[in-house]
Protein backbone atom coordinates (compact mmCIF):
# COMPACT_ATOMS: atom_id res chain seq x y z
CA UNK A 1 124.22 87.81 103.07
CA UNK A 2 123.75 89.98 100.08
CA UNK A 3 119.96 88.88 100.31
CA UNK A 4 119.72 89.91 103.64
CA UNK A 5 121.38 93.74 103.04
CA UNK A 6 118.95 94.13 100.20
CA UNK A 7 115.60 93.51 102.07
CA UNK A 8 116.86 95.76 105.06
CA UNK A 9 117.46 98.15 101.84
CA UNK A 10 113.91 97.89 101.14
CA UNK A 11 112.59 97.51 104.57
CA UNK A 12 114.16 101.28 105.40
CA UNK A 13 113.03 102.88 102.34
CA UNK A 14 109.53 101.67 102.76
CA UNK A 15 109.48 103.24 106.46
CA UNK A 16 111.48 106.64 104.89
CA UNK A 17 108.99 107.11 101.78
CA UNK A 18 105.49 106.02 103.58
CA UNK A 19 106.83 108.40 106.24
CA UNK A 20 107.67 111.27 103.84
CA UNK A 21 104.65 110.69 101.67
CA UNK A 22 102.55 110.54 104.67
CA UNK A 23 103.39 113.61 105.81
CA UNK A 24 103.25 115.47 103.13
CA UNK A 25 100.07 114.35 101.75
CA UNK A 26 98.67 115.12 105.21
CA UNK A 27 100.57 118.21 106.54
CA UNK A 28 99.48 119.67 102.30
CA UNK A 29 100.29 123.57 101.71
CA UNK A 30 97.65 125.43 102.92
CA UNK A 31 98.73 124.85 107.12
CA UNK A 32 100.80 127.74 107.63
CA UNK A 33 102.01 126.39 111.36
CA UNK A 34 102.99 123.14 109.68
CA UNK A 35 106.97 122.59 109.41
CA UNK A 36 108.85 124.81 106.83
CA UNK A 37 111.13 122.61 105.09
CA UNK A 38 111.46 123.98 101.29
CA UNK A 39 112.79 120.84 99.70
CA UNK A 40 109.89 119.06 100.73
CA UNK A 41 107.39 121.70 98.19
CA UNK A 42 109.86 120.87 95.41
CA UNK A 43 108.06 119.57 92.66
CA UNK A 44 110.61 117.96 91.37
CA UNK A 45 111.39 115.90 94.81
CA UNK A 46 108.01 114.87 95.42
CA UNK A 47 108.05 113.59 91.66
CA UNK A 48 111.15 111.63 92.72
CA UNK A 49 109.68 110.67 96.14
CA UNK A 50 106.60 109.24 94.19
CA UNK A 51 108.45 106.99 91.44
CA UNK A 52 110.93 105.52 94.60
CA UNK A 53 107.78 104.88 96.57
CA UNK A 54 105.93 103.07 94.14
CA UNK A 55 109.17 101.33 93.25
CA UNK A 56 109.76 100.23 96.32
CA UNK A 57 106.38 99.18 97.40
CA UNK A 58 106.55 96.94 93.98
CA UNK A 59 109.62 94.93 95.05
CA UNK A 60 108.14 94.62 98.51
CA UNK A 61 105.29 93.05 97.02
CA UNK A 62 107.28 90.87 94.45
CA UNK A 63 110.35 90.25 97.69
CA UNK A 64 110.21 86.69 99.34
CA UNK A 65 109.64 87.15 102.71
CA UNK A 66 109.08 84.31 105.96
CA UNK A 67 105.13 84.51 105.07
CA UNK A 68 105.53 84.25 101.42
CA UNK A 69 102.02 86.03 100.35
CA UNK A 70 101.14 88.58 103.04
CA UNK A 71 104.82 89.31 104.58
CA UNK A 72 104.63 93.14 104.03
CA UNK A 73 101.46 93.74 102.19
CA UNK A 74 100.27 96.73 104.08
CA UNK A 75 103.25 98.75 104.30
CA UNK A 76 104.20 97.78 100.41
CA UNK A 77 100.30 98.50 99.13
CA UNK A 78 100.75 101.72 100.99
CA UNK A 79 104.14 102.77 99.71
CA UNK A 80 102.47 102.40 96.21
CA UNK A 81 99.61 104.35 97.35
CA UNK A 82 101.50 107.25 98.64
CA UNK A 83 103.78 107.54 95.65
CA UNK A 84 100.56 107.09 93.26
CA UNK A 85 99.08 110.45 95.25
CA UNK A 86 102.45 112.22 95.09
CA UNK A 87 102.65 112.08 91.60
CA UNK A 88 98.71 112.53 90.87
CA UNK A 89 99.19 116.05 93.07
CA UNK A 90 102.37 116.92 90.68
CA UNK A 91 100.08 116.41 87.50
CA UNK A 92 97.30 118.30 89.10
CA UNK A 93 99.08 121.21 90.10
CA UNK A 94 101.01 121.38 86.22
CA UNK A 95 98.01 120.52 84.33
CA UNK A 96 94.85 122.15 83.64
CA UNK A 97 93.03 119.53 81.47
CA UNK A 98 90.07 117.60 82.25
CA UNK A 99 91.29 113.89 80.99
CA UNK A 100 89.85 110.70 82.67
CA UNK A 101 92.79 110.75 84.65
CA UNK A 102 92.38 114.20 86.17
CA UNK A 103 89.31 113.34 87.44
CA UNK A 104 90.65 110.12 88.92
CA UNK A 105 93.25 112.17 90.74
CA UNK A 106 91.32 114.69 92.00
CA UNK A 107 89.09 112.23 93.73
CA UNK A 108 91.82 110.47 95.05
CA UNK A 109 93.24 114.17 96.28
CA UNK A 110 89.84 114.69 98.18
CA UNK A 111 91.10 112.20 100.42
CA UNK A 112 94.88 112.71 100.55
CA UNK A 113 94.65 113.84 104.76
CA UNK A 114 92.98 110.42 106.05
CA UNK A 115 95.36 108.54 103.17
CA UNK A 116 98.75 110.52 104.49
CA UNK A 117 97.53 109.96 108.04
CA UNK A 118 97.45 105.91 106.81
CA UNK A 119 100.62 106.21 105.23
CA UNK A 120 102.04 107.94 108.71
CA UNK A 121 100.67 105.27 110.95
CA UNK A 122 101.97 102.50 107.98
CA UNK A 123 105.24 103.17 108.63
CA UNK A 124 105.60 103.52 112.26
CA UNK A 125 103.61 100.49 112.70
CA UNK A 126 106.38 98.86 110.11
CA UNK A 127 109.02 100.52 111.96
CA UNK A 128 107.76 99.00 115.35
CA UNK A 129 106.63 95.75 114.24
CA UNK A 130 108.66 94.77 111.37
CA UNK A 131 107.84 90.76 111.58
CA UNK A 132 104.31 90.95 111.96
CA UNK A 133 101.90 89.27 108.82
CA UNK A 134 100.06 92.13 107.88
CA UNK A 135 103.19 95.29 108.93
């Protein structure tokens, strides 16, 4: 039983941080007509919301499932993903050095609209089909 509360545990913050991430990787500052919500520009949150996504996409990768390899390997690489961008964009916006992994962040930044749109349709395609082999 306590098995079984855990992975639901991890199955609903995988679907809440790919769907945060996701959105605000995609929606980014600059949209004016884009939802308000000031807790979601917090620094300090999205720091937060990057470390419990790559957390949790970690112990989905390393959590037994019915197909032991490939049981939530999207949604998991994904979540790790997302929370890797969220914090590259915090140490972007603080920094102003030009270390090796800067410029690894702000390539991966170029792309952070078509990633947050893959994060989006991660977890609604988790949320949706939770038993499928690749979601």
């Amino acid at each position: 039983m306590r098995y079984f509360i855990v992975m639901i545990q991890l199955y609903f913050l995988s679907i809440v941080c790919n769907s945060l991430c996701g959105y605000l990787l995609f929606s980014g500052n600059e949209n004016e007509n884009s939802l308000k919500i000031e807790a979601l520009n917090n620094p300090t949150f999205q720091l937060v919301l990057g470390i419990i996504s790559i957390v949790t996409g970690v112990l989905k990768l390393l959590s037994p499932t019915r197909f032991i390899i490939l049981g939530d390997l999207f949604p998991a690489i994904a979540g790790v993903i997302g929370g890797f961008m969220m914090i590259f964009g915090i140490s972007r916006k603080d920094s102003s050095s030009q270390g090796s992994l800067e410029v690894i962040s702000t390539g991966l930044l170029n792309f952070r609209k078509p990633i947050g749109l893959g994060l989006l349709g991660a977890a609604l395609l988790h949320f949706l089909f939770p038993n499928w082999l690749f979601l």
